[in-house]
Protein backbone atom coordinates (compact mmCIF):
# COMPACT_ATOMS: atom_id res chain seq x y z
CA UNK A 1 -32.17 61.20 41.97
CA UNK A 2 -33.05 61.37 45.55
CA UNK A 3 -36.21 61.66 47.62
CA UNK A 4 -36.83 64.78 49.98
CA UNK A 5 -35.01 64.30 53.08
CA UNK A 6 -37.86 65.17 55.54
CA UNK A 7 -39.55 62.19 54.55
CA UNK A 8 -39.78 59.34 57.12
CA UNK A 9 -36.48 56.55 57.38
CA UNK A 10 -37.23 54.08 54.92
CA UNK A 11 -39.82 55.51 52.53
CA UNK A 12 -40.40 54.72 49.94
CA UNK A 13 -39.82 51.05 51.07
CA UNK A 14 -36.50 49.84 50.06
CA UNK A 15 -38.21 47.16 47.72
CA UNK A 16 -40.74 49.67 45.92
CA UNK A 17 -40.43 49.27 42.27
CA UNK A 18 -39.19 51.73 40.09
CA UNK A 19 -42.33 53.85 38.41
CA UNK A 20 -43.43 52.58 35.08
CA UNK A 21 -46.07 53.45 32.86
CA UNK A 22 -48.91 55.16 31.96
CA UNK A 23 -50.93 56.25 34.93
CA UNK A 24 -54.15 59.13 35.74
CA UNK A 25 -54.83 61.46 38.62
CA UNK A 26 -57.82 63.43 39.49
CA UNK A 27 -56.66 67.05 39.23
CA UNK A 28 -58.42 70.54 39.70
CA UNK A 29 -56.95 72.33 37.20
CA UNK A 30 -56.62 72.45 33.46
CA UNK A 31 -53.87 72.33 33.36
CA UNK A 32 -52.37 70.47 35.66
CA UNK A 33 -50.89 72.82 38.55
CA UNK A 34 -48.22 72.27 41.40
CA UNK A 35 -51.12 72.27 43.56
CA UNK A 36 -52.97 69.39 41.54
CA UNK A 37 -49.54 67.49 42.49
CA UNK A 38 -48.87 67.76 46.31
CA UNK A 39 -49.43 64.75 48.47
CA UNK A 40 -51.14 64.88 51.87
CA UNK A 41 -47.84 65.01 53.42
CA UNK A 42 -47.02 68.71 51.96
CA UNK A 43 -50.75 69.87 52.05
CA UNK A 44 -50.65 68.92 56.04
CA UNK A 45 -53.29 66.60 55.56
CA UNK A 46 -53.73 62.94 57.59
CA UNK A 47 -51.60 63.36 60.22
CA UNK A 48 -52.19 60.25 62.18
CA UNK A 49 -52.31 58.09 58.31
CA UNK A 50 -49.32 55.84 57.18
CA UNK A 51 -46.33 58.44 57.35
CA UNK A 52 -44.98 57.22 54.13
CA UNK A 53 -47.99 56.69 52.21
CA UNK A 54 -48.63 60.55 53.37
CA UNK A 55 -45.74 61.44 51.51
CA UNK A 56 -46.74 59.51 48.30
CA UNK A 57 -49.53 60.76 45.46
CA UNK A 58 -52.25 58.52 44.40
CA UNK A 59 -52.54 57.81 40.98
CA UNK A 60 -54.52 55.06 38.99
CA UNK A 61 -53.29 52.38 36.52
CA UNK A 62 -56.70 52.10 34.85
CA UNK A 63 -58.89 54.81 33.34
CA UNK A 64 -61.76 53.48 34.44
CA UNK A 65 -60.63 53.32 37.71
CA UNK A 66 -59.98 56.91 37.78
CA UNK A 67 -62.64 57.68 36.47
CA UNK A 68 -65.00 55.69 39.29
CA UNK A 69 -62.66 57.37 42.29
CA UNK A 70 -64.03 61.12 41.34
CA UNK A 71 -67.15 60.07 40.68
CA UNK A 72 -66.98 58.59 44.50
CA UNK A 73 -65.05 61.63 45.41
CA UNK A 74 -65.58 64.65 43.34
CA UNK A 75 -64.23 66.93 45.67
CA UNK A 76 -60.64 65.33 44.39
CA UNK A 77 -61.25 67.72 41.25
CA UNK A 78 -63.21 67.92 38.15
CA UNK A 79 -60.84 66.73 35.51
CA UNK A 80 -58.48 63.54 35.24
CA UNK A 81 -54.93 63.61 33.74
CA UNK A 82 -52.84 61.24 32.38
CA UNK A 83 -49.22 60.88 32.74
CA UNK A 84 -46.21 58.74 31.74
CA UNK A 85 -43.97 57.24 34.27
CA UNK A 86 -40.63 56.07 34.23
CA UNK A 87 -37.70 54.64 36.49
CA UNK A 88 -36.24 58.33 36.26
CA UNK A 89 -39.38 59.53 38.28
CA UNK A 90 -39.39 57.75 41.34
CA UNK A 91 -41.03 54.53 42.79
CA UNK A 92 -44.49 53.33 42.52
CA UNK A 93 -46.62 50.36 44.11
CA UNK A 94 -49.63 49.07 43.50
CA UNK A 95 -51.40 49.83 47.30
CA UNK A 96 -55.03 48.75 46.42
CA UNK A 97 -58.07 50.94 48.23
CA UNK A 98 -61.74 51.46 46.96
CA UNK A 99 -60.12 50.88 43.43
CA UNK A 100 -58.00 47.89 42.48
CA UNK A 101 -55.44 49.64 40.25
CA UNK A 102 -54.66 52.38 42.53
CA UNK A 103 -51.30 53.28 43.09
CA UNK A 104 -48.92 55.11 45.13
CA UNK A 105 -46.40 56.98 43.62
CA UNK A 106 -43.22 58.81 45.32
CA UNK A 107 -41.99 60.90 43.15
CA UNK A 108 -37.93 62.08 43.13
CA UNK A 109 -37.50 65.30 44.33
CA UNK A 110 -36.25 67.05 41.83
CA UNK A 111 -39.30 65.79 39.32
CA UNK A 112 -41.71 68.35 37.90
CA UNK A 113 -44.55 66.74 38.90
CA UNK A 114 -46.80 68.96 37.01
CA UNK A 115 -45.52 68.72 33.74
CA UNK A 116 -45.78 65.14 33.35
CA UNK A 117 -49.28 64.83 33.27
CA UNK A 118 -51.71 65.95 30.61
CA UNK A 119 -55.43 66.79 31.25
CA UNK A 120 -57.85 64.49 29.04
């Protein structure tokens, strides 16, 4: 598995962990589209943000956390979806914002994004 090669030297961070586990996104659709699943990087969003974390999704390791990030930011989308991770995936870290279980998650390139998550 490889990452795309347009992403910048060293990301994901040689030390990233492989994914694992059972994670949520905010998503728009039901059910979860390709578009619910592209980072800022592909969208052409945050240009002048951390290039790598640009080129990573955000997803949550709690519910609850989730849950408290669209109700913050409901313009993210209306629904929240559940997926399960694994080392076949890509890497994930925990990078802590507004809510302590977020995560960032750089997913292989060859992953179908979409079709690993599940609407609740």
């Amino acid at each position: 598995m490889t990452f795309p090669t347009d992403w910048p030297t060293g990301c994901p961070p040689v030390a990233t962990p492989d994914a694992n586990g059972e994670v949520y996104r905010i998503v728009k659709n039901n059910p979860v589209q390709w578009t619910d699943m592209q980072s800022h990087y592909e969208l052409g969003r945050l240009p002048k943000a951390d290039a790598c974390l640009r080129c990573g999704l955000s997803v949550f390791q709690l519910l609850e956390d989730a849950i408290h990030q669209q109700q913050l930011m409901p313009r993210l989308g209306s629904y929240i979806a559940k997926g399960q991770l694994s080392l076949s995936h890509g890497k994930a870290v925990l990078t802590p914002g507004q809510q302590p279980t977020h995560t960032t998650w750089w997913p292989y390139e060859q992953v179908e994004r979409e079709l690993l998550f599940e609407v609740l």
